[in-house]
PDB file of N, CA and C in Angstrom:
ATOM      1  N   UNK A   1       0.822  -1.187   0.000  1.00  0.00           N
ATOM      2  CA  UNK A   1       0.000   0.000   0.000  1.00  0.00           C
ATOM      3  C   UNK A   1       0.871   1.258   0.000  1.00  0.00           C
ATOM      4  N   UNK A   2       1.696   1.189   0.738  1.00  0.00           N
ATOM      5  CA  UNK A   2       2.498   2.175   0.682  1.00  0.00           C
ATOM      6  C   UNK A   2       3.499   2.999  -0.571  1.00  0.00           C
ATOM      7  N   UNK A   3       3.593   1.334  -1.632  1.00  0.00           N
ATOM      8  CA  UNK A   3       3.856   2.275  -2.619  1.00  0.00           C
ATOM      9  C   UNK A   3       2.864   2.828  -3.713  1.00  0.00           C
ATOM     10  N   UNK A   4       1.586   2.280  -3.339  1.00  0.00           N
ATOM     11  CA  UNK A   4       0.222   3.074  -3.898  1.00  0.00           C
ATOM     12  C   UNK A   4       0.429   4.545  -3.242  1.00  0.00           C
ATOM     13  N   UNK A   5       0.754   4.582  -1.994  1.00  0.00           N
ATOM     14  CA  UNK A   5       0.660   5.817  -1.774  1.00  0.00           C
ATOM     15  C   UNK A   5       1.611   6.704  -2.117  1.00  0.00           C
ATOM     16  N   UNK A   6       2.865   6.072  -2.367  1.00  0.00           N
ATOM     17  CA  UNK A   6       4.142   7.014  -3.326  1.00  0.00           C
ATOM     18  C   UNK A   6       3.281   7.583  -4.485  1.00  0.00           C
ATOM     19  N   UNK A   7       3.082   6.840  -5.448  1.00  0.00           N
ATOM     20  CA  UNK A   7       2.321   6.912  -6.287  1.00  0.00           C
ATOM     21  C   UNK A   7       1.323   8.655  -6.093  1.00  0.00           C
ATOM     22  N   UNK A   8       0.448   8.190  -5.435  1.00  0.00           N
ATOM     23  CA  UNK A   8      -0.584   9.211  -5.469  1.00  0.00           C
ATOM     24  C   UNK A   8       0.305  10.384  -5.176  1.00  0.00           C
ATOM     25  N   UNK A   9       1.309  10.292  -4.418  1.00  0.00           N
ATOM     26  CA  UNK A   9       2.105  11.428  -3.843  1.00  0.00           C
ATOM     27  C   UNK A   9       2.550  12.242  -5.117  1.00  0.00           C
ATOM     28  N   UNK A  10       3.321  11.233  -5.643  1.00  0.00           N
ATOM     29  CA  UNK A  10       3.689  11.993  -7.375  1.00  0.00           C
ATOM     30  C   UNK A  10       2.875  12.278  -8.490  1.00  0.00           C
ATOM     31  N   UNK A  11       1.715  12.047  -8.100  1.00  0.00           N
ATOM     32  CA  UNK A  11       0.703  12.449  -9.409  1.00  0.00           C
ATOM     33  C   UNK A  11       0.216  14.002  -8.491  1.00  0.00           C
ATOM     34  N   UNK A  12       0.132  13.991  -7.205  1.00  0.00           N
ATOM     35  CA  UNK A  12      -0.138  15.077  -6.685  1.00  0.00           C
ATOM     36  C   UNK A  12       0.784  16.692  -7.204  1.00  0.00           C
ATOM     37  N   UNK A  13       2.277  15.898  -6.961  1.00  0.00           N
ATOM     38  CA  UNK A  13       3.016  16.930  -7.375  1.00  0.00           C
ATOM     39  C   UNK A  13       3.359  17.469  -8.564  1.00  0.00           C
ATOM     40  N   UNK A  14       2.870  16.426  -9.448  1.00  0.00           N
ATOM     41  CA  UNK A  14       2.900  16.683 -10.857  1.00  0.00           C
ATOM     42  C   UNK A  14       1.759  17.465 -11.261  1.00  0.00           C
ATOM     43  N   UNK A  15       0.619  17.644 -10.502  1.00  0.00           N
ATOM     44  CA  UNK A  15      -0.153  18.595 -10.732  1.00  0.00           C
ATOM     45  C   UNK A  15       0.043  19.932 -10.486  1.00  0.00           C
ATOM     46  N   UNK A  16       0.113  19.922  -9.152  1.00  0.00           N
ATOM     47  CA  UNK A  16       0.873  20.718  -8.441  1.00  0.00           C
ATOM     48  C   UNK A  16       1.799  21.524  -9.177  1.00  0.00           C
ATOM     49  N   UNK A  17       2.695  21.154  -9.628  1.00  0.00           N
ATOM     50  CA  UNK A  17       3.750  21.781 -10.626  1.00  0.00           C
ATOM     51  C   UNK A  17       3.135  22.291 -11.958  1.00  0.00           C
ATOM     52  N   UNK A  18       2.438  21.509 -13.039  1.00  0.00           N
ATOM     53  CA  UNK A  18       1.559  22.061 -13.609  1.00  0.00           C
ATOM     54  C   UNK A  18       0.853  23.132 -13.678  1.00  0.00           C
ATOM     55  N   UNK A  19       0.088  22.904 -11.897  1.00  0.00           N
ATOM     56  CA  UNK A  19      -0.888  24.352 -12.244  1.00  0.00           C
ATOM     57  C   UNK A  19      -0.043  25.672 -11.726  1.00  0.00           C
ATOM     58  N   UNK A  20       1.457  25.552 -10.723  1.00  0.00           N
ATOM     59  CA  UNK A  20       1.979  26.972 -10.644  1.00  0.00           C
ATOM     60  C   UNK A  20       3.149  27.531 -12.351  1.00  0.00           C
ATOM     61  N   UNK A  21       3.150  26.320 -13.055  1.00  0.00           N
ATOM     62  CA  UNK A  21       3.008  27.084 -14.044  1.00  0.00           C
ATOM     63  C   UNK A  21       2.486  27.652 -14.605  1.00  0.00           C
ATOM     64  N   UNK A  22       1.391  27.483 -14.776  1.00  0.00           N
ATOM     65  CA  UNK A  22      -0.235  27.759 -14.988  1.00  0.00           C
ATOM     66  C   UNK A  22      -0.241  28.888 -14.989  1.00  0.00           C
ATOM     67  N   UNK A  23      -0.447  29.125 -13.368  1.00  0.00           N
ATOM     68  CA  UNK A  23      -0.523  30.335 -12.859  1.00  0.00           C
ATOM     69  C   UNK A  23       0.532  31.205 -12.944  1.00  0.00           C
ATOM     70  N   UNK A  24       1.917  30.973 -13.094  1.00  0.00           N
ATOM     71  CA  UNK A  24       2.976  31.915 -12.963  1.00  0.00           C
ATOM     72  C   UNK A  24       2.439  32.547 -14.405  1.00  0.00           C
ATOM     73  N   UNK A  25       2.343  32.028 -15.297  1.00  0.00           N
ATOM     74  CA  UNK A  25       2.462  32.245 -16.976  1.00  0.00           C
ATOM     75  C   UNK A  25       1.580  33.312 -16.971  1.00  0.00           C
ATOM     76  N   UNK A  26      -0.144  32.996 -15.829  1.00  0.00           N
ATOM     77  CA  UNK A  26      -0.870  33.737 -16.198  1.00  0.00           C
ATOM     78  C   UNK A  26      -0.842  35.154 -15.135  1.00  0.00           C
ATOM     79  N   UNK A  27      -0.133  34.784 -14.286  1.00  0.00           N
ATOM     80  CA  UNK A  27       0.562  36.125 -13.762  1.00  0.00           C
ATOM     81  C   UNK A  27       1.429  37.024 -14.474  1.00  0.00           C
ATOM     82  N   UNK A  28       2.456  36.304 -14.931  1.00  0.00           N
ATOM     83  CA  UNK A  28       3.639  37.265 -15.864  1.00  0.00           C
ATOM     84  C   UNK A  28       2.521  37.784 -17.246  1.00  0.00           C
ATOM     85  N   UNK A  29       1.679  37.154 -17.487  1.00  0.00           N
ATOM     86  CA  UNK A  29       1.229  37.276 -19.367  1.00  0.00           C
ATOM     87  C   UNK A  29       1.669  36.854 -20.080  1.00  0.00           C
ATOM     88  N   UNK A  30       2.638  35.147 -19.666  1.00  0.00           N
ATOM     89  CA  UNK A  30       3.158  34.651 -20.606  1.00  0.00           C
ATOM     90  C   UNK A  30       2.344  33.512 -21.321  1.00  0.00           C
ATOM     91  N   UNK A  31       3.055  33.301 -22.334  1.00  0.00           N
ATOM     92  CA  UNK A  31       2.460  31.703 -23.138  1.00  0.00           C
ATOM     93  C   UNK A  31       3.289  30.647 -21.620  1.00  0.00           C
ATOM     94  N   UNK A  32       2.326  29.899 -21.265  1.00  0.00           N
ATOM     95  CA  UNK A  32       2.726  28.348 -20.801  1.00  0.00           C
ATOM     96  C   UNK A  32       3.885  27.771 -21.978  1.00  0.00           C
ATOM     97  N   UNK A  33       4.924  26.933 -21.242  1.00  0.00           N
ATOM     98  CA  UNK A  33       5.200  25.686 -21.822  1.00  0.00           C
ATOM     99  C   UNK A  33       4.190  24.831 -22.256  1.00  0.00           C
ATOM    100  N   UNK A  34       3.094  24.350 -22.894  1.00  0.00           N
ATOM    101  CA  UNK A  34       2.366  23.889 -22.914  1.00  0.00           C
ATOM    102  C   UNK A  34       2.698  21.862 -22.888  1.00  0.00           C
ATOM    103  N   UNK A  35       3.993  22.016 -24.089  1.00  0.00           N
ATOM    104  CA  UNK A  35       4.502  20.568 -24.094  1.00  0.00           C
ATOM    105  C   UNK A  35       4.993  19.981 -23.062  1.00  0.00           C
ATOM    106  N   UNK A  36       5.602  20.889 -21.658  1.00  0.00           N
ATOM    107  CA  UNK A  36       5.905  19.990 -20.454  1.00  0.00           C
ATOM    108  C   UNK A  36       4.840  20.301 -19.634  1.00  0.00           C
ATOM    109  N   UNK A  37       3.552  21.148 -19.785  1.00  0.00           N
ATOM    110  CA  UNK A  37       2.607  20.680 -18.857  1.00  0.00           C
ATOM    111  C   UNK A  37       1.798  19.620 -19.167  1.00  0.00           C
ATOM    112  N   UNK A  38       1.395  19.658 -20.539  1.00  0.00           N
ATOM    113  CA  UNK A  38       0.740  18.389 -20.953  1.00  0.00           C
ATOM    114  C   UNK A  38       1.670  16.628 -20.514  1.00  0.00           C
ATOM    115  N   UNK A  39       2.758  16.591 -21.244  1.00  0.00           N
ATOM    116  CA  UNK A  39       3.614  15.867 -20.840  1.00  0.00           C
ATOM    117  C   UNK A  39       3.807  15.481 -19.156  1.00  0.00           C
ATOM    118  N   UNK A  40       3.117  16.203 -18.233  1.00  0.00           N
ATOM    119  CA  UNK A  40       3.466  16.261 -16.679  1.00  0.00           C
ATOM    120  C   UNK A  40       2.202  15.567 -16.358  1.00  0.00           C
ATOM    121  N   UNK A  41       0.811  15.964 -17.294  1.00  0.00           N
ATOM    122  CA  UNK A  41      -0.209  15.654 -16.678  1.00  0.00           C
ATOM    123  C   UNK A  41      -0.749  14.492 -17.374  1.00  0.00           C
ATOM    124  N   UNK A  42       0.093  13.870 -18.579  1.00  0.00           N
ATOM    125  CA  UNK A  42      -0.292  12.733 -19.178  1.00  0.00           C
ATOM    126  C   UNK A  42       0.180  11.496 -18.058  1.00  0.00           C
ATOM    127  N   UNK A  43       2.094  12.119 -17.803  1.00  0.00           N
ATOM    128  CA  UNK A  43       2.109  11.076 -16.520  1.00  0.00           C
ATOM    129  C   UNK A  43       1.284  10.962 -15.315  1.00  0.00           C
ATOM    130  N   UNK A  44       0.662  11.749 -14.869  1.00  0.00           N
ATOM    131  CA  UNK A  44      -0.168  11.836 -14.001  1.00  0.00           C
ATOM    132  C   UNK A  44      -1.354  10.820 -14.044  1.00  0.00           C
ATOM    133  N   UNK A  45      -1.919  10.964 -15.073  1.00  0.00           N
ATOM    134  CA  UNK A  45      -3.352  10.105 -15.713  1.00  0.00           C
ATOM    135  C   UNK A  45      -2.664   8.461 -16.232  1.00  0.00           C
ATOM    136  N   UNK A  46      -1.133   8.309 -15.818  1.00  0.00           N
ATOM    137  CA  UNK A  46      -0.410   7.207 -16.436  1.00  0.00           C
ATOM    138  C   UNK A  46      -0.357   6.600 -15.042  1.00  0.00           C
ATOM    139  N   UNK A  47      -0.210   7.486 -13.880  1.00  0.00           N
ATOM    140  CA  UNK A  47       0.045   6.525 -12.356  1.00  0.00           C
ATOM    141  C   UNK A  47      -1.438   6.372 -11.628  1.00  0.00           C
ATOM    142  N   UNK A  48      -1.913   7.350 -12.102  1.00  0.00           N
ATOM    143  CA  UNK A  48      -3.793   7.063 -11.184  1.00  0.00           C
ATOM    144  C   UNK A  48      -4.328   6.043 -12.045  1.00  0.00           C
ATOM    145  N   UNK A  49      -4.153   5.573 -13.180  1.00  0.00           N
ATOM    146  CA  UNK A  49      -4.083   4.134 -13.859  1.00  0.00           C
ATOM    147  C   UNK A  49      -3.629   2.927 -13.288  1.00  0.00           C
ATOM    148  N   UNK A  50      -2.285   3.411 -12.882  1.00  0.00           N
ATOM    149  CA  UNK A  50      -1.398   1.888 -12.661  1.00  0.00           C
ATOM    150  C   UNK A  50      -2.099   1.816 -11.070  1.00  0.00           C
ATOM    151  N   UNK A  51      -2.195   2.944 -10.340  1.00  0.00           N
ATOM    152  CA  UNK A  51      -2.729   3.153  -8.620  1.00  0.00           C
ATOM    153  C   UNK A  51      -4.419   2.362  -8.824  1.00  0.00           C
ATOM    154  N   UNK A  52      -4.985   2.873  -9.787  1.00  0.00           N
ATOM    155  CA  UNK A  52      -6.774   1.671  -9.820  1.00  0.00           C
ATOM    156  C   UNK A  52      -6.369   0.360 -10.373  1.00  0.00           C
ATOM    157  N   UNK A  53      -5.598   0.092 -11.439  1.00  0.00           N
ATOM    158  CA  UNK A  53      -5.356  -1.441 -11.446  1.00  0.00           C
ATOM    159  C   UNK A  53      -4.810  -2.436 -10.111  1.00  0.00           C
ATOM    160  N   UNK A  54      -3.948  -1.724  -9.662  1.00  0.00           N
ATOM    161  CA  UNK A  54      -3.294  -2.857  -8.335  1.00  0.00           C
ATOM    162  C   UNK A  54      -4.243  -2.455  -7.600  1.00  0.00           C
ATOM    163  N   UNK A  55      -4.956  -1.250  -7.015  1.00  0.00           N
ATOM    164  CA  UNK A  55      -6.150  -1.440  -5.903  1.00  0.00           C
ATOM    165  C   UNK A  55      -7.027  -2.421  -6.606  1.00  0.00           C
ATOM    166  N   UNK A  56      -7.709  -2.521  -7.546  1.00  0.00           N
ATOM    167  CA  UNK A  56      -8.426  -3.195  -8.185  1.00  0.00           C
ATOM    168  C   UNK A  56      -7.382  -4.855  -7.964  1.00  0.00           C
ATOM    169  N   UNK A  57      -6.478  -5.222  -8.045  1.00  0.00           N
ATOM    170  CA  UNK A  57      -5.928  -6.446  -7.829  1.00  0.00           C
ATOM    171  C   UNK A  57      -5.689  -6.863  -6.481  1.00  0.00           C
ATOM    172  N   UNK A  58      -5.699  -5.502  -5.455  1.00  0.00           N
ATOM    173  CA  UNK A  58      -5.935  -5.868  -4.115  1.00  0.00           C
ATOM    174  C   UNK A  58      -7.472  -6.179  -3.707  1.00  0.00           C
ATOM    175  N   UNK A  59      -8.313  -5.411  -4.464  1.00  0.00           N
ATOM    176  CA  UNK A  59      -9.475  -6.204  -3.789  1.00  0.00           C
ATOM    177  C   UNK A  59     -10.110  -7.432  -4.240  1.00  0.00           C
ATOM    178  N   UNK A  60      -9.195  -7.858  -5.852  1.00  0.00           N
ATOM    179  CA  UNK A  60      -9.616  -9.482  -5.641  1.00  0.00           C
ATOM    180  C   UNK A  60      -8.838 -10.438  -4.497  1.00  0.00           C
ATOM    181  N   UNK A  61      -7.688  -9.545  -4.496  1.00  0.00           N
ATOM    182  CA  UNK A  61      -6.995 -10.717  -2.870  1.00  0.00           C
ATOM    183  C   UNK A  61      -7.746 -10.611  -1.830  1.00  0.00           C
ATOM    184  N   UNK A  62      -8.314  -9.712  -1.549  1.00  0.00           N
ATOM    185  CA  UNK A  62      -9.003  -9.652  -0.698  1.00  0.00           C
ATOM    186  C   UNK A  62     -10.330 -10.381  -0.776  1.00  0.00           C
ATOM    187  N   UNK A  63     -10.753 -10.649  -1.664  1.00  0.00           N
ATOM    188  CA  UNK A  63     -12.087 -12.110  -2.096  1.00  0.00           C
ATOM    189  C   UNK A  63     -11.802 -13.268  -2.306  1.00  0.00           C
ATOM    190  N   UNK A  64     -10.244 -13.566  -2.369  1.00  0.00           N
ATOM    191  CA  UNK A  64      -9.872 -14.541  -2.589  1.00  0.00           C
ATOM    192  C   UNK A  64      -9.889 -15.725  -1.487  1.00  0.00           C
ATOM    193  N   UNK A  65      -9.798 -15.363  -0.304  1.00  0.00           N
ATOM    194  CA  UNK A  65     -10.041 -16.337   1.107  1.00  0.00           C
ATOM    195  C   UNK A  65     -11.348 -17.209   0.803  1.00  0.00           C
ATOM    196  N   UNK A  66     -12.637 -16.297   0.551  1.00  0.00           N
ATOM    197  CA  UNK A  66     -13.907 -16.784   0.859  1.00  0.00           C
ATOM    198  C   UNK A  66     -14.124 -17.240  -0.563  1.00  0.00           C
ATOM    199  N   UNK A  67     -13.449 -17.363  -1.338  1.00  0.00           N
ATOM    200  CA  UNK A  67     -13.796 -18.577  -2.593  1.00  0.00           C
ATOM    201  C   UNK A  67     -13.574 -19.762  -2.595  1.00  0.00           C
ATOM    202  N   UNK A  68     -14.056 -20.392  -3.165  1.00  0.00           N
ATOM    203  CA  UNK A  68     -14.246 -22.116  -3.272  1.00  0.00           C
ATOM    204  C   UNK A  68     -12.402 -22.391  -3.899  1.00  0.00           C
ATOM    205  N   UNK A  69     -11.817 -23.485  -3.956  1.00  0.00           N
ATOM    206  CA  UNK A  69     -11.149 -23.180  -4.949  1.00  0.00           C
ATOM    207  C   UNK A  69     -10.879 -23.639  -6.265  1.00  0.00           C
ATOM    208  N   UNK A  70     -11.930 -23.901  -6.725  1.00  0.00           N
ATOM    209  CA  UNK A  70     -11.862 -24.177  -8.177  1.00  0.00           C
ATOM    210  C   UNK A  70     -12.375 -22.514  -8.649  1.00  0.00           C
ATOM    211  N   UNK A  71     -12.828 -21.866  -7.842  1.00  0.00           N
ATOM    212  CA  UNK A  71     -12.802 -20.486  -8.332  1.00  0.00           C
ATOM    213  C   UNK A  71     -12.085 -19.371  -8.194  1.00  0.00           C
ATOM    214  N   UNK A  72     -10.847 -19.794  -6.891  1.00  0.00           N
ATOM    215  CA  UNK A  72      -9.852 -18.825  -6.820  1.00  0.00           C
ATOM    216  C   UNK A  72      -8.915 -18.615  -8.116  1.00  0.00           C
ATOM    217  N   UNK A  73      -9.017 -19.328  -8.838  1.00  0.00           N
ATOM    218  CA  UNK A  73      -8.270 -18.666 -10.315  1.00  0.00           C
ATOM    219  C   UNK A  73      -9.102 -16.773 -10.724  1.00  0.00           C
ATOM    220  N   UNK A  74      -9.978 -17.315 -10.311  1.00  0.00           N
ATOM    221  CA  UNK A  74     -10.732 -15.685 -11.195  1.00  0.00           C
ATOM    222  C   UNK A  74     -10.077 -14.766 -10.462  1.00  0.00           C
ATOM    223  N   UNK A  75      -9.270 -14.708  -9.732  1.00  0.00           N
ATOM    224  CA  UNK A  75      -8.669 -13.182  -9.264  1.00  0.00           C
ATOM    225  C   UNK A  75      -7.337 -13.498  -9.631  1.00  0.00           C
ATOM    226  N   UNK A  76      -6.705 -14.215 -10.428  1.00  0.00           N
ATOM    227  CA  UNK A  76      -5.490 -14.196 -10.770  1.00  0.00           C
ATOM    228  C   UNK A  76      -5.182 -13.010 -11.653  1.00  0.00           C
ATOM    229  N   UNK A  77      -4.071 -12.211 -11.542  1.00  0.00           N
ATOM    230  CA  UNK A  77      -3.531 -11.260 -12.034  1.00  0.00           C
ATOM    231  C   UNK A  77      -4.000 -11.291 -14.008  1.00  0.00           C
ATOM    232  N   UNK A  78      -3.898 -12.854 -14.028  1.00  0.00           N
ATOM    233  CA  UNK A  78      -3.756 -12.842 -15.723  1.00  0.00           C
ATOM    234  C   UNK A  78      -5.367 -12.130 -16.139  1.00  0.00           C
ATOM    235  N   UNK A  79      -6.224 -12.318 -15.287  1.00  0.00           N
ATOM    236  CA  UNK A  79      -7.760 -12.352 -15.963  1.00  0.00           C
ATOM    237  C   UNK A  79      -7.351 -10.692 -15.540  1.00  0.00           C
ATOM    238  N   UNK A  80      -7.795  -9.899 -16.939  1.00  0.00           N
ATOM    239  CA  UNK A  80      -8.430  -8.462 -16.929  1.00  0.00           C
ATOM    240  C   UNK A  80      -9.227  -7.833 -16.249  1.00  0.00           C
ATOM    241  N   UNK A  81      -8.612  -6.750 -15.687  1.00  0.00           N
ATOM    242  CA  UNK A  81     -10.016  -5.809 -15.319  1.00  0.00           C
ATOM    243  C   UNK A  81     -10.464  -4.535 -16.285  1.00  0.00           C
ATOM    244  N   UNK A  82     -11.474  -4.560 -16.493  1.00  0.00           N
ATOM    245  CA  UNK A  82     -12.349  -3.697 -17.552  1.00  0.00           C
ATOM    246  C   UNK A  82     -13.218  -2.923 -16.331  1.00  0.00           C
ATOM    247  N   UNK A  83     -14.260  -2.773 -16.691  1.00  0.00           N
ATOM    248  CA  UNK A  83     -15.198  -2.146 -15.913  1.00  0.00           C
ATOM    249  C   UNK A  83     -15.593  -2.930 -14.663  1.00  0.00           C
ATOM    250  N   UNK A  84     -15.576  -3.943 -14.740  1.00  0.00           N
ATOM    251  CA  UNK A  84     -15.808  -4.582 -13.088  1.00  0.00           C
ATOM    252  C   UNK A  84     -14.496  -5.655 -12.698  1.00  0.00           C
ATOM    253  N   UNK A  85     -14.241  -5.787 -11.593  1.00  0.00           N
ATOM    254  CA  UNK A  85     -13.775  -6.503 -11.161  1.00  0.00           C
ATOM    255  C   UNK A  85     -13.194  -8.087 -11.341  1.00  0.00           C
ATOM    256  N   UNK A  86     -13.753  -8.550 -12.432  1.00  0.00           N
ATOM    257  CA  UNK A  86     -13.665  -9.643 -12.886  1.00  0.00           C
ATOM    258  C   UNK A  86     -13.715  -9.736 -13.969  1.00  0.00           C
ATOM    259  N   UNK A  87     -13.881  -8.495 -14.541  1.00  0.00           N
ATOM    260  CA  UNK A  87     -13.562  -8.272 -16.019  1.00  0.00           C
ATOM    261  C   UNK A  87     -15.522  -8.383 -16.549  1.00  0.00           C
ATOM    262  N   UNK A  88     -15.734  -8.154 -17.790  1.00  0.00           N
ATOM    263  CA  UNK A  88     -16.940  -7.810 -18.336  1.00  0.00           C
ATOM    264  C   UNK A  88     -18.047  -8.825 -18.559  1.00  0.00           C
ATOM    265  N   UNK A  89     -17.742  -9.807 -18.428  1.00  0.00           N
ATOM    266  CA  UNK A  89     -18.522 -11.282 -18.294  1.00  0.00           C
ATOM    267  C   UNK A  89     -17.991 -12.521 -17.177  1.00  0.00           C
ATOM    268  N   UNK A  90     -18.107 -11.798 -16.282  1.00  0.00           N
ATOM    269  CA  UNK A  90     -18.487 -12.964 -15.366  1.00  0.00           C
ATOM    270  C   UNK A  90     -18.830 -14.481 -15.116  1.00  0.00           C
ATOM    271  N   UNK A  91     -19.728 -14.618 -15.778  1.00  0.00           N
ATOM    272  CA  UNK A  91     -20.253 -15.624 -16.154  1.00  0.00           C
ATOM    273  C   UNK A  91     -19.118 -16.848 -17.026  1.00  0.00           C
ATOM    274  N   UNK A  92     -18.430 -15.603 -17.773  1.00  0.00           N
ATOM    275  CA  UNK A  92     -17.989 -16.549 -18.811  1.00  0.00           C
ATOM    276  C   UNK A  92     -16.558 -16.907 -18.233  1.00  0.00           C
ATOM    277  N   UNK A  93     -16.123 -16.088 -17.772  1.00  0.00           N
ATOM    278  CA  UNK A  93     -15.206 -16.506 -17.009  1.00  0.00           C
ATOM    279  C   UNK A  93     -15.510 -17.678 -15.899  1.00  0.00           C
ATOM    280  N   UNK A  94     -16.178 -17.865 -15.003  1.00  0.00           N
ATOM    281  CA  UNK A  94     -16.473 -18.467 -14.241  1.00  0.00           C
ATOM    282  C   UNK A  94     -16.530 -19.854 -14.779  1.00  0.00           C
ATOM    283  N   UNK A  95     -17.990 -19.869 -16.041  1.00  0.00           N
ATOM    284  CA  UNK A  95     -17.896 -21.335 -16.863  1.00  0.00           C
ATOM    285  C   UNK A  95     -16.540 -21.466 -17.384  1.00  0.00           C
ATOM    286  N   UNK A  96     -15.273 -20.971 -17.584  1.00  0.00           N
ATOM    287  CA  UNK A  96     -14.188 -21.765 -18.481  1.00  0.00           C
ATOM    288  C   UNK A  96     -13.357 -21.991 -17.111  1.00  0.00           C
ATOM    289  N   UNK A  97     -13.338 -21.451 -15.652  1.00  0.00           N
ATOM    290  CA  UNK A  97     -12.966 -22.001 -14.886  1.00  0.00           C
ATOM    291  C   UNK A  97     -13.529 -23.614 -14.169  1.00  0.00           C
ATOM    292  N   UNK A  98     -14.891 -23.730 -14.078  1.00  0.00           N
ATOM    293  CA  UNK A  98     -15.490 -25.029 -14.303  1.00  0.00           C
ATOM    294  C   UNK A  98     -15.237 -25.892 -15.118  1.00  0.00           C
ATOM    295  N   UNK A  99     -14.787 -25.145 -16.682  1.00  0.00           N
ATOM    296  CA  UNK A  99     -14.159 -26.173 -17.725  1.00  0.00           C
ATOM    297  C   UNK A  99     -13.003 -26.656 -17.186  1.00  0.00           C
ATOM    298  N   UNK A 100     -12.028 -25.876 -17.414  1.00  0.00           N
ATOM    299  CA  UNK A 100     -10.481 -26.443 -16.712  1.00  0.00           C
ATOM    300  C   UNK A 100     -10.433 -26.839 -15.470  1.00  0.00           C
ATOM    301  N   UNK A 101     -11.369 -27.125 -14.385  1.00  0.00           N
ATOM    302  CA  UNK A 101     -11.564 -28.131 -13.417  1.00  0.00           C
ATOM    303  C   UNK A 101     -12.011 -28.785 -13.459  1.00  0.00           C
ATOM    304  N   UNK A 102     -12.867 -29.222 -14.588  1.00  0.00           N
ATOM    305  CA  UNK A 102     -13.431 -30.776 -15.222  1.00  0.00           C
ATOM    306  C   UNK A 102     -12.307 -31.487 -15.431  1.00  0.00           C
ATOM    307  N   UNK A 103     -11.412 -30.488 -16.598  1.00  0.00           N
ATOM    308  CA  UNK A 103      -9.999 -31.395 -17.146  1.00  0.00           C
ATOM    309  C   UNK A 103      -9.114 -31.398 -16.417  1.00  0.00           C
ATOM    310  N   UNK A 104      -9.324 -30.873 -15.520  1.00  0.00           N
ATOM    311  CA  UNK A 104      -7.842 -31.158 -14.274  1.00  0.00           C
ATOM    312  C   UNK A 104      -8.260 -32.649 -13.929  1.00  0.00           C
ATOM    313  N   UNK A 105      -9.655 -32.403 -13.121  1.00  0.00           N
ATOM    314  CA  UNK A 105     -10.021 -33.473 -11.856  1.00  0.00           C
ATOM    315  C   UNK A 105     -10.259 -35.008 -13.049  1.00  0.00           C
ATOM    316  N   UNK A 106     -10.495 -34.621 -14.411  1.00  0.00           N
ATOM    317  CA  UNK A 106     -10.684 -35.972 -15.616  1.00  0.00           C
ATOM    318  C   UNK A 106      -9.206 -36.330 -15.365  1.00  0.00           C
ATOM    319  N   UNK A 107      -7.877 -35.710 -15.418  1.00  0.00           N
ATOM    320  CA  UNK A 107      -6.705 -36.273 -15.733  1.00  0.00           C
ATOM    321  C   UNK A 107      -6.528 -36.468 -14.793  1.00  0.00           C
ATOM    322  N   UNK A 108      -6.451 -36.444 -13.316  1.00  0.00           N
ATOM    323  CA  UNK A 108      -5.927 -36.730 -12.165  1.00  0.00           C
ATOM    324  C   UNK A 108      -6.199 -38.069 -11.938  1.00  0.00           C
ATOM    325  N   UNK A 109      -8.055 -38.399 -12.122  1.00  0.00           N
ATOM    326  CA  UNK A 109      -8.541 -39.462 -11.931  1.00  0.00           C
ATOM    327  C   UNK A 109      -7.844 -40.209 -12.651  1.00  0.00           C
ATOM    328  N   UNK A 110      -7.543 -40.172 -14.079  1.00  0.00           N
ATOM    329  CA  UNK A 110      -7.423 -40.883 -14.650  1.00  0.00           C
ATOM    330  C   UNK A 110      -5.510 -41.268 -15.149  1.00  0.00           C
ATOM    331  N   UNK A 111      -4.802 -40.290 -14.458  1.00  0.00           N
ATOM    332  CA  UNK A 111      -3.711 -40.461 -13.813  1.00  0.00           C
ATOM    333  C   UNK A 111      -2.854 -41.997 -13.326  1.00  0.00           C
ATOM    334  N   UNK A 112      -2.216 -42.296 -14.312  1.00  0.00           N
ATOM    335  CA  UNK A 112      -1.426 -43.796 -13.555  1.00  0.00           C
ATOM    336  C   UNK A 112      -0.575 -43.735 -12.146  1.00  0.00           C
ATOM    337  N   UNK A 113      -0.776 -44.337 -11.408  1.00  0.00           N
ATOM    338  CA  UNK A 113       0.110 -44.413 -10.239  1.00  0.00           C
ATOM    339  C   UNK A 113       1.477 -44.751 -10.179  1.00  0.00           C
ATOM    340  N   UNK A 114       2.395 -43.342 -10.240  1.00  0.00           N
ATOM    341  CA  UNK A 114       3.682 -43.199  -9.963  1.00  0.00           C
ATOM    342  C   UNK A 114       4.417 -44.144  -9.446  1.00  0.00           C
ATOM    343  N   UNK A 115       3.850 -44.981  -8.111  1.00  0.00           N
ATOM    344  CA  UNK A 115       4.393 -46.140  -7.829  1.00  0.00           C
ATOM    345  C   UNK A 115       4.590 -47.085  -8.693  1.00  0.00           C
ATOM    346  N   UNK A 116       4.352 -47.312  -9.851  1.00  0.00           N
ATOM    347  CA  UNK A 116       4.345 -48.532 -10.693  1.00  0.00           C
ATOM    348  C   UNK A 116       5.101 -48.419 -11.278  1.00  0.00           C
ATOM    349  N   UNK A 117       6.047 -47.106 -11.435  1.00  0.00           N
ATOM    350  CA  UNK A 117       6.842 -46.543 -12.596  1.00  0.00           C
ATOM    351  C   UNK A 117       8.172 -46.689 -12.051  1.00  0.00           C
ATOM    352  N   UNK A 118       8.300 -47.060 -10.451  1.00  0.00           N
ATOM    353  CA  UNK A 118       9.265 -46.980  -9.750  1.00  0.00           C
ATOM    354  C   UNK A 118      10.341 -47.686  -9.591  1.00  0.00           C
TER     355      UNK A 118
END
């Protein structure tokens, strides 16, 4: 968490810096730099990005205890987040995790015993 909160710290100051250019420019009557304020505030909108994806990946760890586990795959880093939490179909995710625990628990069963090989 703490380096979420670095994070927010430097998008703060990058604003911050931004707008007393802002303002100095429009104190003196000058033209802004415009290319290093834009450039300051694109990084900005580049770390409050990366700061909602990992909160967003902390609160599937945080759901991850109270799942079954043939369903703790759905908060694995690999599955996307889009607009919700689990990414935009639910559902469908969920059924291809039921798929690949059919074919796990089919090959396990059906698995020769290591001892015989010994």
């Amino acid at each position: 968490m703490s380096i979420l909160q670095d994070r927010l710290l430097r998008v703060s100051n990058a604003v911050i810096i931004s707008l007393n250019t802002l303002l100095d420019c429009r104190e003196k009557r000058s033209i802004p730099d415009y290319k290093s304020v834009i450039s300051n505030l694109i990084d900005c909108i580049a770390l409050i990005g990366h700061v909602h994806k990992e909160l967003s990946f902390k609160g599937r760890d945080q759901i991850r205890p109270s799942l079954t586990n043939k369903f703790k795959p759905a908060c694995s880093r690999n599955n996307k987040i889009k607009k919700s939490l689990f990414g935009d179909d639910l559902s469908k995710v969920l059924q291809d995790l039921r798929a690949t625990s059919k074919v796990v628990n089919n090959f396990l069963t059906h698995m020769p015993n290591r001892d015989t090989y010994a």
